[in-house]
C-alpha atoms as a PDB file:
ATOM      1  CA  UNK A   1       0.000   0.000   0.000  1.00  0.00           C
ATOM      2  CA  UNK A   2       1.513   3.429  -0.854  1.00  0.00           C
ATOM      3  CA  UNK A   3       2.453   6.508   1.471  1.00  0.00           C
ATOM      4  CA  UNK A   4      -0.771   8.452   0.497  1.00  0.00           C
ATOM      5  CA  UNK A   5      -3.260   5.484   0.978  1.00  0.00           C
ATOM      6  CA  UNK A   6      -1.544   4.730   4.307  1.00  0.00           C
ATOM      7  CA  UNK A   7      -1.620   8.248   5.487  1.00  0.00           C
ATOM      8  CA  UNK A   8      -5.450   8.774   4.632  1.00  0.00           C
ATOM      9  CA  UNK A   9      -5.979   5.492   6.457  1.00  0.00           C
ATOM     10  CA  UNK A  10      -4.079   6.810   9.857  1.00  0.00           C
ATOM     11  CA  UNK A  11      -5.917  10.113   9.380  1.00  0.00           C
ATOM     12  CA  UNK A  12      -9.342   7.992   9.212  1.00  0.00           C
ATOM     13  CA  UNK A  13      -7.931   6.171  12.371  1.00  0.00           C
ATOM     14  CA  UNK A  14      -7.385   9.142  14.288  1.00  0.00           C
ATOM     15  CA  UNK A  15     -10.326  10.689  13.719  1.00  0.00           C
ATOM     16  CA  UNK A  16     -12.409   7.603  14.419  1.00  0.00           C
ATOM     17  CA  UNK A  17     -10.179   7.368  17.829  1.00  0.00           C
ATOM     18  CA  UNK A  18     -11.915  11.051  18.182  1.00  0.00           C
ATOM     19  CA  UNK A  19     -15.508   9.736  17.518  1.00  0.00           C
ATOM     20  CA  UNK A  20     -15.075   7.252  20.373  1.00  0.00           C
ATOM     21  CA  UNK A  21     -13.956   9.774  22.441  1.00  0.00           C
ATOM     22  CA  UNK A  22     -17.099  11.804  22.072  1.00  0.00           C
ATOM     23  CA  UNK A  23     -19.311   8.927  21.849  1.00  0.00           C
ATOM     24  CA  UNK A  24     -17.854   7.185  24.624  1.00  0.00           C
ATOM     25  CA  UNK A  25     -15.995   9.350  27.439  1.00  0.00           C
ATOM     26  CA  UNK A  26     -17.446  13.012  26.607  1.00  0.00           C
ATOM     27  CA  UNK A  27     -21.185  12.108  25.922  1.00  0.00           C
ATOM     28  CA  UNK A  28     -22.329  13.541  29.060  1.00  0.00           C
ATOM     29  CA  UNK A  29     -20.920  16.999  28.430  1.00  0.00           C
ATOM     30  CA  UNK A  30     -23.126  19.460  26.929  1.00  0.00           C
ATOM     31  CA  UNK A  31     -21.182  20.249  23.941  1.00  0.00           C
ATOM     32  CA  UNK A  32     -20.590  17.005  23.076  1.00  0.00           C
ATOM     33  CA  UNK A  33     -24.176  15.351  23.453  1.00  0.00           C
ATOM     34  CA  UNK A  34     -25.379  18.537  21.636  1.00  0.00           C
ATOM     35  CA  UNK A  35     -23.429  17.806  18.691  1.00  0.00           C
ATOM     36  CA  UNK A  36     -25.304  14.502  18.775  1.00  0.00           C
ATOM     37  CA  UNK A  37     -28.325  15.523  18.561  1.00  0.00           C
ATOM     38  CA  UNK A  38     -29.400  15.699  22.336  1.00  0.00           C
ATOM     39  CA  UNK A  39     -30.416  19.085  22.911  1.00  0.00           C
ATOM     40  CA  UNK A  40     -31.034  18.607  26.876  1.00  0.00           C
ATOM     41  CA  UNK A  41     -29.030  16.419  29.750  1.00  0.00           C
ATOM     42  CA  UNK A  42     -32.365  14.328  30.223  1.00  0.00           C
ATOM     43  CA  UNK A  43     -32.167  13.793  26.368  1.00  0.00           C
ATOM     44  CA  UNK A  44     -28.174  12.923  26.533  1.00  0.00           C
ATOM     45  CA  UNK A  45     -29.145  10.057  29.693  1.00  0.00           C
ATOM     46  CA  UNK A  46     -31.666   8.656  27.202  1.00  0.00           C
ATOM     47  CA  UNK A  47     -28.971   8.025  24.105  1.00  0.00           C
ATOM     48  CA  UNK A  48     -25.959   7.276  26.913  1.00  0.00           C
ATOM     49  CA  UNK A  49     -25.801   3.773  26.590  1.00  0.00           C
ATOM     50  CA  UNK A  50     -26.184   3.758  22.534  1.00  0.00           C
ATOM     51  CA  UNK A  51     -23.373   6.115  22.381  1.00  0.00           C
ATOM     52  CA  UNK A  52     -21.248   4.494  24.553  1.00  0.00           C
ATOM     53  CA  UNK A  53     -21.739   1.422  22.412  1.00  0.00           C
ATOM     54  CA  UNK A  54     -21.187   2.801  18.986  1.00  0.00           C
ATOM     55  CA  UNK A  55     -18.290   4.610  20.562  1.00  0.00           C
ATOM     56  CA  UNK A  56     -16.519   1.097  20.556  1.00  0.00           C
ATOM     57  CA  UNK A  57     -17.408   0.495  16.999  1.00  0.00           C
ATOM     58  CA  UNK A  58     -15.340   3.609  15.897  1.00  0.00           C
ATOM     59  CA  UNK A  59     -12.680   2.237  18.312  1.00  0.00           C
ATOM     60  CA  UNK A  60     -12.418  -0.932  17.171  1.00  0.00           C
ATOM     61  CA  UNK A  61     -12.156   0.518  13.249  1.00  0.00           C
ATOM     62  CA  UNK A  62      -9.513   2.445  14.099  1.00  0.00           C
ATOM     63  CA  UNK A  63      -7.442  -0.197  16.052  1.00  0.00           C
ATOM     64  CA  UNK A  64      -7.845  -2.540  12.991  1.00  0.00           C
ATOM     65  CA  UNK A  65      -6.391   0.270  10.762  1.00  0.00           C
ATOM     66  CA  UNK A  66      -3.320   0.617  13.455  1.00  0.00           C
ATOM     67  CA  UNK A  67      -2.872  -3.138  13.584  1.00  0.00           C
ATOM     68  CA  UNK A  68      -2.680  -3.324   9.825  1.00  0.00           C
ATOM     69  CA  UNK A  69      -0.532  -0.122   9.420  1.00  0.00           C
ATOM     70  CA  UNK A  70       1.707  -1.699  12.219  1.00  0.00           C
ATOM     71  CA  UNK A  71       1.973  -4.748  10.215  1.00  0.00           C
ATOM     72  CA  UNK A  72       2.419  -3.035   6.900  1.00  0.00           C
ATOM     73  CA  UNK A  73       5.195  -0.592   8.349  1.00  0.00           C
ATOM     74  CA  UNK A  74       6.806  -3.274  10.741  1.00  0.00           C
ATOM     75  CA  UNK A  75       8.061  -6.035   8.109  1.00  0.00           C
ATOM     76  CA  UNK A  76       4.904  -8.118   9.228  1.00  0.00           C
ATOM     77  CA  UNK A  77       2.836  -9.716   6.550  1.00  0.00           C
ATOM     78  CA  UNK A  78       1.930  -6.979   4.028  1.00  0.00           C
ATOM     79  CA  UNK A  79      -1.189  -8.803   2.509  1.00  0.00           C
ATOM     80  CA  UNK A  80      -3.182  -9.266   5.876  1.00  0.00           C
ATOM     81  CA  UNK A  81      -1.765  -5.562   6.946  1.00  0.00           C
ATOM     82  CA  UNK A  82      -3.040  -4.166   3.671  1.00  0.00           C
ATOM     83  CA  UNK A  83      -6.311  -6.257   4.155  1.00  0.00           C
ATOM     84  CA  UNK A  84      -6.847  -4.915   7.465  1.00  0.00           C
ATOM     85  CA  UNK A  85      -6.452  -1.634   6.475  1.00  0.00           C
ATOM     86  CA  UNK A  86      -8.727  -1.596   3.360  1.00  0.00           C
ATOM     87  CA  UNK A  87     -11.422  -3.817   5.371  1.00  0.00           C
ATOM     88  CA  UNK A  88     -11.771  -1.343   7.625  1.00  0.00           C
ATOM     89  CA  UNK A  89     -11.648   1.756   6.096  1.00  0.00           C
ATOM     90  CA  UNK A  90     -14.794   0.063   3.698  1.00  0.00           C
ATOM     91  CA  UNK A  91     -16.462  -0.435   7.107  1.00  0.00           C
ATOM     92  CA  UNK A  92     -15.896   3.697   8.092  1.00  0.00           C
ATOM     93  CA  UNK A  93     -16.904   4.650   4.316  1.00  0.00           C
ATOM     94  CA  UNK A  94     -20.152   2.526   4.121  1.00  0.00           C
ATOM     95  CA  UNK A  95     -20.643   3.589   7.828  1.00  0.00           C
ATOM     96  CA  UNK A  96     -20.347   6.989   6.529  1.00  0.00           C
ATOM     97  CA  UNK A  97     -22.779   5.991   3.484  1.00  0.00           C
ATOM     98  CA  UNK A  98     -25.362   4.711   5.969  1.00  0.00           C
ATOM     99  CA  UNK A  99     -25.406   7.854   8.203  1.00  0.00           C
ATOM    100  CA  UNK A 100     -26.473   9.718   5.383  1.00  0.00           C
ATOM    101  CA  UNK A 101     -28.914   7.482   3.978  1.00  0.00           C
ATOM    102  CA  UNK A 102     -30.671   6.837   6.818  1.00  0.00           C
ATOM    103  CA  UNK A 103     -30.759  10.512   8.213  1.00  0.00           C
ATOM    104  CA  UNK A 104     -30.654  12.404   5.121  1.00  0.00           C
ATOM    105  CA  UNK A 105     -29.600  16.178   4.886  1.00  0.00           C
ATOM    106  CA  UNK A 106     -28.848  17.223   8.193  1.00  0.00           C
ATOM    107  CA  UNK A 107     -26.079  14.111   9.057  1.00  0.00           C
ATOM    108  CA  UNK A 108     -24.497  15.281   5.793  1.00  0.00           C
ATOM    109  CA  UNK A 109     -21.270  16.785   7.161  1.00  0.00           C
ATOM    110  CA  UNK A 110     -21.015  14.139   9.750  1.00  0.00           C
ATOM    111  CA  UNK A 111     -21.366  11.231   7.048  1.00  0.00           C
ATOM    112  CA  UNK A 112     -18.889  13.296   4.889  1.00  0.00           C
ATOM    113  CA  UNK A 113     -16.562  13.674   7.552  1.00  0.00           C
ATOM    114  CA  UNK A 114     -16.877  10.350   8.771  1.00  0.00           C
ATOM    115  CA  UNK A 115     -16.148   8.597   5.090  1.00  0.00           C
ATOM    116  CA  UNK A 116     -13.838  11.105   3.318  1.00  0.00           C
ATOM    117  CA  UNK A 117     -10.342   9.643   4.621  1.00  0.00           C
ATOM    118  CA  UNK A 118     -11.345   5.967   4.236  1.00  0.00           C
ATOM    119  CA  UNK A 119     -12.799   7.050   0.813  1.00  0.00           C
ATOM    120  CA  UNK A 120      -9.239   8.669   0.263  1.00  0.00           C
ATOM    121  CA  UNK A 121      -7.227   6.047   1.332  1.00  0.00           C
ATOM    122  CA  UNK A 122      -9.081   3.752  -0.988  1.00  0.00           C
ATOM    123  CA  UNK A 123      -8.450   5.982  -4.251  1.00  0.00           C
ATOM    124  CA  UNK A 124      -4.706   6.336  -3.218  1.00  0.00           C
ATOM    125  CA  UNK A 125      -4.665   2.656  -3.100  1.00  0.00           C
ATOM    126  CA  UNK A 126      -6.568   2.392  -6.429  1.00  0.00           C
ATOM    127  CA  UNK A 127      -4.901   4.604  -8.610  1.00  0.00           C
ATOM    128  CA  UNK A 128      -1.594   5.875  -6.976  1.00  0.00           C
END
């Protein structure tokens, strides 16, 4: 996999380590649950748990993006670290893709932000 694809991939990592973050250890703060859509504290207590959960979905994306950059950048086996990679930066992109269909409009910059990098590190792989 080449030095762009890789890079877009660590970028998509990072920000999906972000994501969990928010999701998972921030929820409760007004500024974060906002951004999710709960406008009051009563409303974040309601979505807690299903934050907290998806959270660890973004988490464990990212960690099979480090795992397969660690492999591919280590001198461990280059076709499961460039599988790993590609798997799951599909996974963030068609995450990304679902966001959007099923919310429409409004989740537009989240589903863009969410899917750009893994969309990125996909083309670099492609046609770099």
């Amino acid at each position: 996999m080449n030095f762009p694809g890789q890079l877009f991939a660590l970028l998509a990592a990072i920000l999906h380590v972000f994501i969990f973050c928010m999701e998972s250890l921030w929820f409760m703060r007004p500024g974060v649950h906002r951004r999710f859509g709960a406008a009051t504290p009563a409303d974040a207590e309601a979505r807690r748990l299903f934050a907290f959960n998806q959270g660890f979905y973004n988490l464990f994306l990212a960690i099979g993006i480090f795992v397969g950059l660690a492999l591919l950048q280590g001198g461990g086996d280059r076709v499961v670290g460039e599988t790993l990679v590609l798997f799951n930066c599909a996974c963030m992109f068609g995450a990304g893709v679902v966001l959007y269909l099923s919310a429409g409009r409004p989740m537009l910059r989240a589903a863009v932000m969410q899917g750009i990098l893994p969309l990125l590190a996909w083309a670099a792989w492609l046609w770099l």
